[in-house]
C-alpha atoms as a PDB file:
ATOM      1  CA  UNK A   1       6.151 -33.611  44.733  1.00  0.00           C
ATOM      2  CA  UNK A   2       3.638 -35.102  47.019  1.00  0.00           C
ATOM      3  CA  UNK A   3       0.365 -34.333  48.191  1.00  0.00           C
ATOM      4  CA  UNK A   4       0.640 -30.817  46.329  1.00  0.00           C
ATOM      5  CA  UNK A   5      -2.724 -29.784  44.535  1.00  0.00           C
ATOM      6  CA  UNK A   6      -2.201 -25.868  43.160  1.00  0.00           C
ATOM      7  CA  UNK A   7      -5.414 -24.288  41.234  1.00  0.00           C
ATOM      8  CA  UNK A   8      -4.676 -21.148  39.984  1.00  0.00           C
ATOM      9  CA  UNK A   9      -7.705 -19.058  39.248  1.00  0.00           C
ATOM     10  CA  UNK A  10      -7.786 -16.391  36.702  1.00  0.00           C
ATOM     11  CA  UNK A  11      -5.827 -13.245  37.663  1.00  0.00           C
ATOM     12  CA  UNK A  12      -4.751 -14.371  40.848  1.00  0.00           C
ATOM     13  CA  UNK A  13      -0.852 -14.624  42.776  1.00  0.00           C
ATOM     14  CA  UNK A  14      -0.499 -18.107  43.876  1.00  0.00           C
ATOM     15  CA  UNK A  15       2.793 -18.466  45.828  1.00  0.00           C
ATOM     16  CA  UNK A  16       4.755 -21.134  46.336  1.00  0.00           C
ATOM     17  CA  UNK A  17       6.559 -21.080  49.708  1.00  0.00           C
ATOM     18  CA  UNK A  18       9.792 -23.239  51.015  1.00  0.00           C
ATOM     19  CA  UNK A  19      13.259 -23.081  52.078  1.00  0.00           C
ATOM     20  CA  UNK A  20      15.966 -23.950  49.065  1.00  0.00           C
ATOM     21  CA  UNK A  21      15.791 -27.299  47.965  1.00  0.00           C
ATOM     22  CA  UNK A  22      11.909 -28.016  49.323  1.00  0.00           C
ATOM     23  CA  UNK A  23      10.900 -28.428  45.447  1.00  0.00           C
ATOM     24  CA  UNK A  24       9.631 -25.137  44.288  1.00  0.00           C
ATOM     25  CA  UNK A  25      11.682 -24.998  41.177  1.00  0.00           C
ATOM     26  CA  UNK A  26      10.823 -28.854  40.840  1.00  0.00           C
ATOM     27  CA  UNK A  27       7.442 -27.902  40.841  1.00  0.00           C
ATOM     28  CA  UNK A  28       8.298 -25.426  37.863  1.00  0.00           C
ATOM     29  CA  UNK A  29       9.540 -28.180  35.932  1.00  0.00           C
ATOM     30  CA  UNK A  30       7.095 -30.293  35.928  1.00  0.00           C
ATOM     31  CA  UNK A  31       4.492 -27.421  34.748  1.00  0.00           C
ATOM     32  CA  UNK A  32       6.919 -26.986  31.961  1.00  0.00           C
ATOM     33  CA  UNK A  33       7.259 -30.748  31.069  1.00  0.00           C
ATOM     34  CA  UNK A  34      10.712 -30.137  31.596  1.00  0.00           C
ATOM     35  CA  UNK A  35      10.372 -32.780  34.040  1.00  0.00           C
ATOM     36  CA  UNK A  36       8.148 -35.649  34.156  1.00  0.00           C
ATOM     37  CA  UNK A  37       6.131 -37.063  37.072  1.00  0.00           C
ATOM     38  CA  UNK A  38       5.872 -40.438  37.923  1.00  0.00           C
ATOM     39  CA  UNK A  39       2.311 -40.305  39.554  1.00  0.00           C
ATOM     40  CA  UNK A  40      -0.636 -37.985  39.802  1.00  0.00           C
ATOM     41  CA  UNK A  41      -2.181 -35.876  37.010  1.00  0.00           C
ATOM     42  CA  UNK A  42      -1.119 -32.522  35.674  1.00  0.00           C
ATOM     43  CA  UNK A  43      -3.259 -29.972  33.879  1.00  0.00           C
ATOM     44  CA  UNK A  44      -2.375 -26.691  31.953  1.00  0.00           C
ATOM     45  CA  UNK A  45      -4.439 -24.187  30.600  1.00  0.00           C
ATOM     46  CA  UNK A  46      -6.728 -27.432  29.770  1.00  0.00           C
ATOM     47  CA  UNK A  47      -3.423 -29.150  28.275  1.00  0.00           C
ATOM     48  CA  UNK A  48      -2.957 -32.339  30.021  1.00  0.00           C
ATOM     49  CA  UNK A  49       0.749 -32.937  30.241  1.00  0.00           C
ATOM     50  CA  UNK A  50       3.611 -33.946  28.845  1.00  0.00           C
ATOM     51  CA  UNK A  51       1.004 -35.237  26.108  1.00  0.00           C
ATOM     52  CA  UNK A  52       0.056 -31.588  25.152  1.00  0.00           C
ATOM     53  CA  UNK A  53       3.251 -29.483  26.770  1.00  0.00           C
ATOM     54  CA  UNK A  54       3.484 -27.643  23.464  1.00  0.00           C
ATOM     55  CA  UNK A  55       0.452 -25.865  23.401  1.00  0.00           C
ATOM     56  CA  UNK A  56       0.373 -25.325  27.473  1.00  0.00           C
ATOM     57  CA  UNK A  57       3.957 -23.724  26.983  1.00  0.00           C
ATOM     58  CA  UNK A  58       2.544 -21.304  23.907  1.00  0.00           C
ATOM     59  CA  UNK A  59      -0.143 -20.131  26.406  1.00  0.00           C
ATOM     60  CA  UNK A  60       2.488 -19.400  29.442  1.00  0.00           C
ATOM     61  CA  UNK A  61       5.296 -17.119  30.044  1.00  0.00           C
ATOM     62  CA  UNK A  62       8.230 -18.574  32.190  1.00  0.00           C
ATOM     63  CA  UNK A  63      10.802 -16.361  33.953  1.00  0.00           C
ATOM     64  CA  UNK A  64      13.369 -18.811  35.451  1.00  0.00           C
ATOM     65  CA  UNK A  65      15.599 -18.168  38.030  1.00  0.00           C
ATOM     66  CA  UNK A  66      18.769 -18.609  36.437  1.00  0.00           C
ATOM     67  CA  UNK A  67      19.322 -15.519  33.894  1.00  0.00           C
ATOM     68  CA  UNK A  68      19.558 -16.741  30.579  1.00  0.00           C
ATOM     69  CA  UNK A  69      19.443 -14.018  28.057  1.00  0.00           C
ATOM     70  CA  UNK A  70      21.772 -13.178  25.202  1.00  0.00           C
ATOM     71  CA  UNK A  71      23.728 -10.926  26.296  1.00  0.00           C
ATOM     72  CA  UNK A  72      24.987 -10.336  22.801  1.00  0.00           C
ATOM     73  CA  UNK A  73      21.506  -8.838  21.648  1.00  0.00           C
ATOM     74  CA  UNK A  74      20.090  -5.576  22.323  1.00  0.00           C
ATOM     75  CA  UNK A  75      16.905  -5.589  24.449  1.00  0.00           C
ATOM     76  CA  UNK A  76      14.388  -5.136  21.608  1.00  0.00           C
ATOM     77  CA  UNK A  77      16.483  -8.048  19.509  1.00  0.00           C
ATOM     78  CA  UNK A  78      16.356 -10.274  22.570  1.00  0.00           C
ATOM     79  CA  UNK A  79      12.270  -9.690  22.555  1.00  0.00           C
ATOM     80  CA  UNK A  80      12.248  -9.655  18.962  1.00  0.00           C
ATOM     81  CA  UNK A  81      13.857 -14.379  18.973  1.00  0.00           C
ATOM     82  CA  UNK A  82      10.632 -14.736  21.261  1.00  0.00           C
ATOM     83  CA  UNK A  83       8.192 -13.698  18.793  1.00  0.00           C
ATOM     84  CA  UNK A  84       9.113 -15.186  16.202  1.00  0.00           C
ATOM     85  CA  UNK A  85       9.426 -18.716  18.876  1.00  0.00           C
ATOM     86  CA  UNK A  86       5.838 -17.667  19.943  1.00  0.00           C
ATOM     87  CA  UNK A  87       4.825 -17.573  16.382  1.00  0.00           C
ATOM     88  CA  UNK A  88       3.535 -14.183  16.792  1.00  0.00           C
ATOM     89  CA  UNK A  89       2.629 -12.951  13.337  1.00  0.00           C
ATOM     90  CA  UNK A  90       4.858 -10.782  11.738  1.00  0.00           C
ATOM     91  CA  UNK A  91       2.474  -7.665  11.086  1.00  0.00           C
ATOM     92  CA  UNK A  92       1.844  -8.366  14.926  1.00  0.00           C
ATOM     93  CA  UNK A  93       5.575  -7.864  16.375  1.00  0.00           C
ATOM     94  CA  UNK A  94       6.430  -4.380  16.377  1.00  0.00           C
ATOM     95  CA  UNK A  95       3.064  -4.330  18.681  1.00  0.00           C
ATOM     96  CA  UNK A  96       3.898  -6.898  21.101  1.00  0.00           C
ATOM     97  CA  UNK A  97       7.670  -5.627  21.250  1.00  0.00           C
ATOM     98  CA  UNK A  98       6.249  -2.019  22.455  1.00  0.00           C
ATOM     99  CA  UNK A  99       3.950  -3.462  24.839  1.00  0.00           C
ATOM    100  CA  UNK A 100       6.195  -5.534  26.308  1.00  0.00           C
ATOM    101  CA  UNK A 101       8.843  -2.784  26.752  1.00  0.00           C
ATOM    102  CA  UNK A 102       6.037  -0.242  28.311  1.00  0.00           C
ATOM    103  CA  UNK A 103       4.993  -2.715  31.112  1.00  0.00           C
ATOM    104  CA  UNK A 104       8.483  -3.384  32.586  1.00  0.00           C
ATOM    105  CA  UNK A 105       9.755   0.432  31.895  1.00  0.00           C
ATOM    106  CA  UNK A 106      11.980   0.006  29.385  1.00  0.00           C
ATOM    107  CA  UNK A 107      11.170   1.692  26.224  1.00  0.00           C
ATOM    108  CA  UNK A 108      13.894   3.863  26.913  1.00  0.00           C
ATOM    109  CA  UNK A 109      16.178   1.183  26.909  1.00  0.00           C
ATOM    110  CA  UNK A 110      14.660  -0.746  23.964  1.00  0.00           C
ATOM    111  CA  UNK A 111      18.309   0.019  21.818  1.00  0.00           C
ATOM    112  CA  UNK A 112      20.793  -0.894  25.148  1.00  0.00           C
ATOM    113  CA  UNK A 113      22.632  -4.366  24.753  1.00  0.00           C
ATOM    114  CA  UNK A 114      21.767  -6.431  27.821  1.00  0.00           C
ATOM    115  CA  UNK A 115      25.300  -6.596  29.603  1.00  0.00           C
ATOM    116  CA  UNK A 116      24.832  -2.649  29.435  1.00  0.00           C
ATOM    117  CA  UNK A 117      21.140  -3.317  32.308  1.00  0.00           C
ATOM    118  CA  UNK A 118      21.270  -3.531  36.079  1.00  0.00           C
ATOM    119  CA  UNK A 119      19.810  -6.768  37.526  1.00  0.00           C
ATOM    120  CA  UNK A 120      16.811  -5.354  38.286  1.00  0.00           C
ATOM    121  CA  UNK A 121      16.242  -4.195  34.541  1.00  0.00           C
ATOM    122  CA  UNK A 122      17.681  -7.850  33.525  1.00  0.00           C
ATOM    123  CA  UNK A 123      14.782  -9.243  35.831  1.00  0.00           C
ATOM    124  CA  UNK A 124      12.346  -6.687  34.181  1.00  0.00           C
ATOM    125  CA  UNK A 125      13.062  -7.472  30.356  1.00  0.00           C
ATOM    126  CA  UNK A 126      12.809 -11.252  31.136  1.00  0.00           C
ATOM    127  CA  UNK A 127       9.498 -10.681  32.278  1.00  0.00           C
ATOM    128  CA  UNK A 128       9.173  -9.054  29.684  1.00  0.00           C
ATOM    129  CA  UNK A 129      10.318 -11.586  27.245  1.00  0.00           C
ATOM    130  CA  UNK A 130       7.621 -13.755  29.241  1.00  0.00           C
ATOM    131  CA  UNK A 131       4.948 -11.293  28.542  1.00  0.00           C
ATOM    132  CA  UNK A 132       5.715 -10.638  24.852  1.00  0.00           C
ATOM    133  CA  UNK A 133       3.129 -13.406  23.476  1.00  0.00           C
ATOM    134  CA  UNK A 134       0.017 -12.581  25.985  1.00  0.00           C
ATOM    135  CA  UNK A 135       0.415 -15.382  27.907  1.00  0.00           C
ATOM    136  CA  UNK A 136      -2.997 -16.543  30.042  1.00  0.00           C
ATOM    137  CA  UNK A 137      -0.463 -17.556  32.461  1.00  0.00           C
ATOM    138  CA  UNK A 138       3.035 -16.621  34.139  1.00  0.00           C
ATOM    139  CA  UNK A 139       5.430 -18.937  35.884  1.00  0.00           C
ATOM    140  CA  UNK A 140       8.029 -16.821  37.893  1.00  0.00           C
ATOM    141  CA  UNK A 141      10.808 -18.934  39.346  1.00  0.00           C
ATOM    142  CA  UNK A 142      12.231 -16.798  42.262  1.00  0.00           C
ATOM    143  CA  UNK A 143      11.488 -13.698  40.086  1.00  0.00           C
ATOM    144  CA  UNK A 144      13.709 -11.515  42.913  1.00  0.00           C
ATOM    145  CA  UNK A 145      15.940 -13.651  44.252  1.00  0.00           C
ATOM    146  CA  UNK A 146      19.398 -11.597  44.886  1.00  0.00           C
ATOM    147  CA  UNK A 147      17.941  -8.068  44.143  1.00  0.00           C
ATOM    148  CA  UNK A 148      17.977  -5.032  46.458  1.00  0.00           C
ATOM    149  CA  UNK A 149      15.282  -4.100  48.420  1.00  0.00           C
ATOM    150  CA  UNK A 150      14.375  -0.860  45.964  1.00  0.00           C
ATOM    151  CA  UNK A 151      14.031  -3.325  42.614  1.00  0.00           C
ATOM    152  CA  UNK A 152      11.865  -5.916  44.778  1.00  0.00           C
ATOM    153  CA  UNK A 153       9.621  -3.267  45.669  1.00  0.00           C
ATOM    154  CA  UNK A 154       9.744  -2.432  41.834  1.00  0.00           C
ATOM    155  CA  UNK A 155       9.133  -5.713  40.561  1.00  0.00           C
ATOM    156  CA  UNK A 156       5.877  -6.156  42.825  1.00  0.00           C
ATOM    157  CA  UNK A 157       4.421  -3.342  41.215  1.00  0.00           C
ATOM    158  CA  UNK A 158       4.733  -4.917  37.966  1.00  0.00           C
ATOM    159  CA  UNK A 159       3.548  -8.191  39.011  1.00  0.00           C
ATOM    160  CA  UNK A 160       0.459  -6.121  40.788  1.00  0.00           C
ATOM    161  CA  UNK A 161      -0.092  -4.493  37.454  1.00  0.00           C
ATOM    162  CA  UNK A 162      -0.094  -7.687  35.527  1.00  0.00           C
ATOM    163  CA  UNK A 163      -2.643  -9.365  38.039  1.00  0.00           C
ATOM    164  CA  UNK A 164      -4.666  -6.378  37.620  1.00  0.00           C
ATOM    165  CA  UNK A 165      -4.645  -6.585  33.764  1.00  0.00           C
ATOM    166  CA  UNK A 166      -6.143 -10.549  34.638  1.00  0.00           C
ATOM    167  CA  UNK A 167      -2.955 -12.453  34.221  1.00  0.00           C
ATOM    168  CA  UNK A 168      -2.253 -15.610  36.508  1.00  0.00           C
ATOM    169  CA  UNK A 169       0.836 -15.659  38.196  1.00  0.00           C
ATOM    170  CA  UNK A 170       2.224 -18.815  39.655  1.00  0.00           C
ATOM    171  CA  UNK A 171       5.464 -17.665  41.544  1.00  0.00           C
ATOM    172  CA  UNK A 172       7.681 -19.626  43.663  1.00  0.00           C
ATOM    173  CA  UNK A 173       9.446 -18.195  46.507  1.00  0.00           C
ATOM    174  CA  UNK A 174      11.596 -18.213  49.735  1.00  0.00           C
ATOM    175  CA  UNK A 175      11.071 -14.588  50.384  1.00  0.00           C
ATOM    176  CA  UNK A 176       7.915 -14.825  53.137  1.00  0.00           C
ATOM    177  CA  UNK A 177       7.646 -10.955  52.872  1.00  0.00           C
ATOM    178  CA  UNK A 178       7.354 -11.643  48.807  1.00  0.00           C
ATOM    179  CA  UNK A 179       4.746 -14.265  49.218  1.00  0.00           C
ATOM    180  CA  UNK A 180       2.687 -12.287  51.802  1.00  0.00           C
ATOM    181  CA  UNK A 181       2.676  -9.193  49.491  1.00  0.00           C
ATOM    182  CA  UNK A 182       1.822 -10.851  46.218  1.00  0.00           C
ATOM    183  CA  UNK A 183       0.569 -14.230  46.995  1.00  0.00           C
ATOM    184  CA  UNK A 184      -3.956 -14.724  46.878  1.00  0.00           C
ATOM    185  CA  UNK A 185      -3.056 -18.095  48.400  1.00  0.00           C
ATOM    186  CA  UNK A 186       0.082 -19.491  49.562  1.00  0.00           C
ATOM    187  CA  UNK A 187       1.308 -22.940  49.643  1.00  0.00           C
ATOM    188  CA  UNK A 188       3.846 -24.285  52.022  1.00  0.00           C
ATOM    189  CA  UNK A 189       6.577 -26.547  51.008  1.00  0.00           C
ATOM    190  CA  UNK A 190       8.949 -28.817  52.554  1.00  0.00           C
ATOM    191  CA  UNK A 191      11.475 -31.730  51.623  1.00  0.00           C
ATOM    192  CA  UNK A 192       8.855 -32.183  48.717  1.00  0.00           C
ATOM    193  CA  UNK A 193       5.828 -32.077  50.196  1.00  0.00           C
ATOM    194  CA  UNK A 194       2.973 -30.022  50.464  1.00  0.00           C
ATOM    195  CA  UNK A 195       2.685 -28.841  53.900  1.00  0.00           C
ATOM    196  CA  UNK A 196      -0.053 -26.239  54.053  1.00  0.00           C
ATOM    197  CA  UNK A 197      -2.213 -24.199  51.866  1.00  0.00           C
ATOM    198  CA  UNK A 198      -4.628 -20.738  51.766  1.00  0.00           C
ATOM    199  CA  UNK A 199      -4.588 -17.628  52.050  1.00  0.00           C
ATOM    200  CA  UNK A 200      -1.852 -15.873  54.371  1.00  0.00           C
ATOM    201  CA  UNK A 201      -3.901 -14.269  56.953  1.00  0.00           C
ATOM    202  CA  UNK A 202      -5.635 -17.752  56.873  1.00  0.00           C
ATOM    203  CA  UNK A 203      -2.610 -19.918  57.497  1.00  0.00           C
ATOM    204  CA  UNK A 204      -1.442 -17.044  59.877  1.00  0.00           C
ATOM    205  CA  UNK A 205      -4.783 -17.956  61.714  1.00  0.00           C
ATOM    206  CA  UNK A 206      -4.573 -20.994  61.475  1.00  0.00           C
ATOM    207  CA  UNK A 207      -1.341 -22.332  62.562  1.00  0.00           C
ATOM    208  CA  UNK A 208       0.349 -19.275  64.590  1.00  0.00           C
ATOM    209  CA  UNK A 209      -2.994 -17.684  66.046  1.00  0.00           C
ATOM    210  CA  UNK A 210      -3.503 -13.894  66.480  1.00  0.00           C
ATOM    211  CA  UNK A 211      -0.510 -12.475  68.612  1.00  0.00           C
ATOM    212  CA  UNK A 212       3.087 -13.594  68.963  1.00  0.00           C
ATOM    213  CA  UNK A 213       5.119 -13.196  72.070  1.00  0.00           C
ATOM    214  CA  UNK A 214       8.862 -12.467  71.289  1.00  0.00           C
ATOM    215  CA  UNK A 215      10.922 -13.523  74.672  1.00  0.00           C
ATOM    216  CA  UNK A 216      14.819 -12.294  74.611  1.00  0.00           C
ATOM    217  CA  UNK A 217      17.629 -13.905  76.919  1.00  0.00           C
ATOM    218  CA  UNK A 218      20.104 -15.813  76.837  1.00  0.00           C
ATOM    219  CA  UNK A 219      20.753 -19.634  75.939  1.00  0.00           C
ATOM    220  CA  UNK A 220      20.511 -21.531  79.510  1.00  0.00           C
ATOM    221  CA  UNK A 221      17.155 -19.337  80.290  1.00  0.00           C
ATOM    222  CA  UNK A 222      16.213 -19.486  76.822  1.00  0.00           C
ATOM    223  CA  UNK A 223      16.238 -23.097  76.894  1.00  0.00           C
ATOM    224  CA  UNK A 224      14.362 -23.206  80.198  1.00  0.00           C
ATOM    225  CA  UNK A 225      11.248 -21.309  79.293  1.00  0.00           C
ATOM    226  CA  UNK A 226      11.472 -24.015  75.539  1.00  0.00           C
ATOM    227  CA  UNK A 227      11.041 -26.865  78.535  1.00  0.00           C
ATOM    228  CA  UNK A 228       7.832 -24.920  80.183  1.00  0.00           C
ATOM    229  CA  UNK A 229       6.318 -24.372  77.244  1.00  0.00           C
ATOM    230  CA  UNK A 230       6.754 -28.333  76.271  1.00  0.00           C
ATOM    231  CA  UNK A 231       5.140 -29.311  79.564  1.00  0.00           C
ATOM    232  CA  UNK A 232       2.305 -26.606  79.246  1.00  0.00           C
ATOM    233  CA  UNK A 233       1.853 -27.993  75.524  1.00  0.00           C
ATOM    234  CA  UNK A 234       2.624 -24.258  74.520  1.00  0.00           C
ATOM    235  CA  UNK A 235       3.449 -23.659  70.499  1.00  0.00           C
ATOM    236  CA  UNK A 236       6.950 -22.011  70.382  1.00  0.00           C
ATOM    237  CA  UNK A 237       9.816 -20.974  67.623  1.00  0.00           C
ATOM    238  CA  UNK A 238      13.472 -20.186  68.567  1.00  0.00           C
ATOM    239  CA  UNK A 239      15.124 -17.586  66.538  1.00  0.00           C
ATOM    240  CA  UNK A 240      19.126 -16.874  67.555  1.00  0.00           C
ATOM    241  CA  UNK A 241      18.737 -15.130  71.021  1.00  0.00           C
ATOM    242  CA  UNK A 242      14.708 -15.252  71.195  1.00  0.00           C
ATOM    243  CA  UNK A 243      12.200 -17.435  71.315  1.00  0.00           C
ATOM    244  CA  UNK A 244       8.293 -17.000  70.325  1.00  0.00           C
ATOM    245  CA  UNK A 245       5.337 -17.996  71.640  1.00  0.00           C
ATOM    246  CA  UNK A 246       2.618 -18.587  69.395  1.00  0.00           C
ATOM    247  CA  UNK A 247      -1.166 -18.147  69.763  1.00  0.00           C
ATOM    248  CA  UNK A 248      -0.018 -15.890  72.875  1.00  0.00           C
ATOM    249  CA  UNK A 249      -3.718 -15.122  72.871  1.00  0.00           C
ATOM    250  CA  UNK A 250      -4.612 -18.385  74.447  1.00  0.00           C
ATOM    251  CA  UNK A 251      -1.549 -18.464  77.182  1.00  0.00           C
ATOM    252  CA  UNK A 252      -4.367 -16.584  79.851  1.00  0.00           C
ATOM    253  CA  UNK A 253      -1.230 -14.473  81.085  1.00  0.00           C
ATOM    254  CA  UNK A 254       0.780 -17.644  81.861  1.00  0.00           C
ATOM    255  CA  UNK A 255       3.137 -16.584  79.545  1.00  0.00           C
ATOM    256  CA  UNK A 256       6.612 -14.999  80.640  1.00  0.00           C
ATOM    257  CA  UNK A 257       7.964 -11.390  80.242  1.00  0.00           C
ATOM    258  CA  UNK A 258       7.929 -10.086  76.398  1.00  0.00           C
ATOM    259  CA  UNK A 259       6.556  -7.987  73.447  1.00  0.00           C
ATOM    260  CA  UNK A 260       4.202  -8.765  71.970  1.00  0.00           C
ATOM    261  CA  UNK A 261       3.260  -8.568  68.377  1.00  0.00           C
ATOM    262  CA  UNK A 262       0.738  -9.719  65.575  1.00  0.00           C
ATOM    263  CA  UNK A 263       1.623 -13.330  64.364  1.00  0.00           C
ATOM    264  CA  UNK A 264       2.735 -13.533  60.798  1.00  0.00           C
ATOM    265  CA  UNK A 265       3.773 -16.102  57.836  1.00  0.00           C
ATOM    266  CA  UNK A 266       7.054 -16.097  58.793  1.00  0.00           C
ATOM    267  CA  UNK A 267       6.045 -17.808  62.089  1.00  0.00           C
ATOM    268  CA  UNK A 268       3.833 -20.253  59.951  1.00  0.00           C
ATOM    269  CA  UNK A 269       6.940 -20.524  57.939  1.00  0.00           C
ATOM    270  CA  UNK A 270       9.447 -22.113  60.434  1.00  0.00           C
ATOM    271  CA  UNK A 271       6.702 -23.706  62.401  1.00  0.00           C
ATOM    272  CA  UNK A 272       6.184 -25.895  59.274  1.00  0.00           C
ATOM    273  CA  UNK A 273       9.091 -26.373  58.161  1.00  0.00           C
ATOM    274  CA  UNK A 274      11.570 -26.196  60.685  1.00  0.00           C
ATOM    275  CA  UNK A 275      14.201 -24.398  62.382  1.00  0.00           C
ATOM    276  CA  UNK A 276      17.094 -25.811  61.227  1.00  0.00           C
ATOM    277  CA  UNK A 277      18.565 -24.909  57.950  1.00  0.00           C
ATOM    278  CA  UNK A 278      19.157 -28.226  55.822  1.00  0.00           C
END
């Protein structure tokens, strides 16, 4: 990664923003030391790393992206391996199992073999399995990617509750709607670079101004008005059959025909990181 500085301050979101293959989960490697970089300095919990990756990794939790539990255990069993990897004491587990299971919802299920859950319950128990330990911080690789709508919404509130309870969350994402719920600060990735960081409403601010101005036709005019607003030095986005204008705000009614609409990260999104999927 390059020019990417993240400082995650106690029981805050900090999201991690970028199309597939801009380096988020490359990112997550590296804070794992499951990857090593070849320049610039990385810190954990105080740990610096790789040199001290096992004691930063006992004070994380890591939900990946890819599902990996055993789908051979029952959810309690599968919580019950990461104690004993987490060294929890043994007087300690029964404790740390039930407190686990009560803050993703699934004491009912504690007994249920894991091919028996949904996804979204699969996603919940491997927070869970992340949580079991107390970590002082949580790295969530795409924690919804592929889920309906419902469990996203469902997830968030657990993530909200954990922030609330003073955990850190570092949580990489393509979702913008994800990143502008969750995320304190945001940081914008592309093809491995840093791009932009702060706050949403900041970057939204920022880089895509106040209002928005959504223009529909079709291509020919479409790419007309794109030529106009490249001689007036106008900021612009085309998406499909319409094309934005940002910072409409500043246009002084120059502008053409549209609605329009508060800016958002999604315009800060493809402004920095392009329009055309890779």
């Amino acid at each position: 990664m390059n020019g990417l500085d993240l400082d995650v301050p106690l029981g805050t979101c900090v999201g991690l923003l970028g199309p597939n293959g801009a380096g988020k989960t490359t990112t997550m490697r590296l804070l794992t030391a499951q990857s090593i970089a070849d320049a610039g300095e990385l810190e954990v919990l105080g740990h610096p790393l790789p040199g001290d990756s096992k004691r930063a990794r006992a004070d994380m939790g890591v939900v990946p992206q890819v599902d990996n539990l055993d789908t051979r255990l029952t959810v309690e069993q599968n919580l019950m391996v990461f104690t004993r990897l987490y060294r929890i004491p043994r007087r300690e587990r029964s404790d740390a199992i039930d407190r686990a299971l009560d803050i993703a919802k699934l004491t009912q299920r504690r007994t249920a073999k894991v091919d028996e859950l949904s996804g979204g319950m699969r996603r919940r128990l491997l927070i869970a399995r992340a949580l079991v330990h107390r970590p002082r911080l949580l790295l969530l690789d795409e924690p919804t990617v592929g889920l309906d709508p419902q469990v996203r919404q469902e997830l968030w509130a657990l993530l909200d509750l954990l922030r609330s309870e003073g955990t850190s969350i570092l949580m990489s994402t393509h979702y913008i709607e994800e990143a502008q719920r969750l995320a304190d600060t945001v940081t914008v990735i592309s093809a491995g670079r840093a791009v932009a960081s702060g706050p949403p409403a900041e970057l939204v601010a920022e880089h895509a101004g106040r209002e928005a101005l959504e223009v529909y036709g079709p291509p020919p005019r479409l790419r007309e008005l794109e030529n106009e607003a490249l001689s007036n030095g106008w900021r612009t986005r085309r998406t499909g059959t319409s094309m934005t204008f940002l910072q409409a705000e500043t246009l002084d009614g120059r502008a053409p025909e549209g609605v329009r609409r508060p800016a958002n990260l999604e315009d800060v999104f493809v402004l920095l990181t392009g329009e055309e999927v890779v």
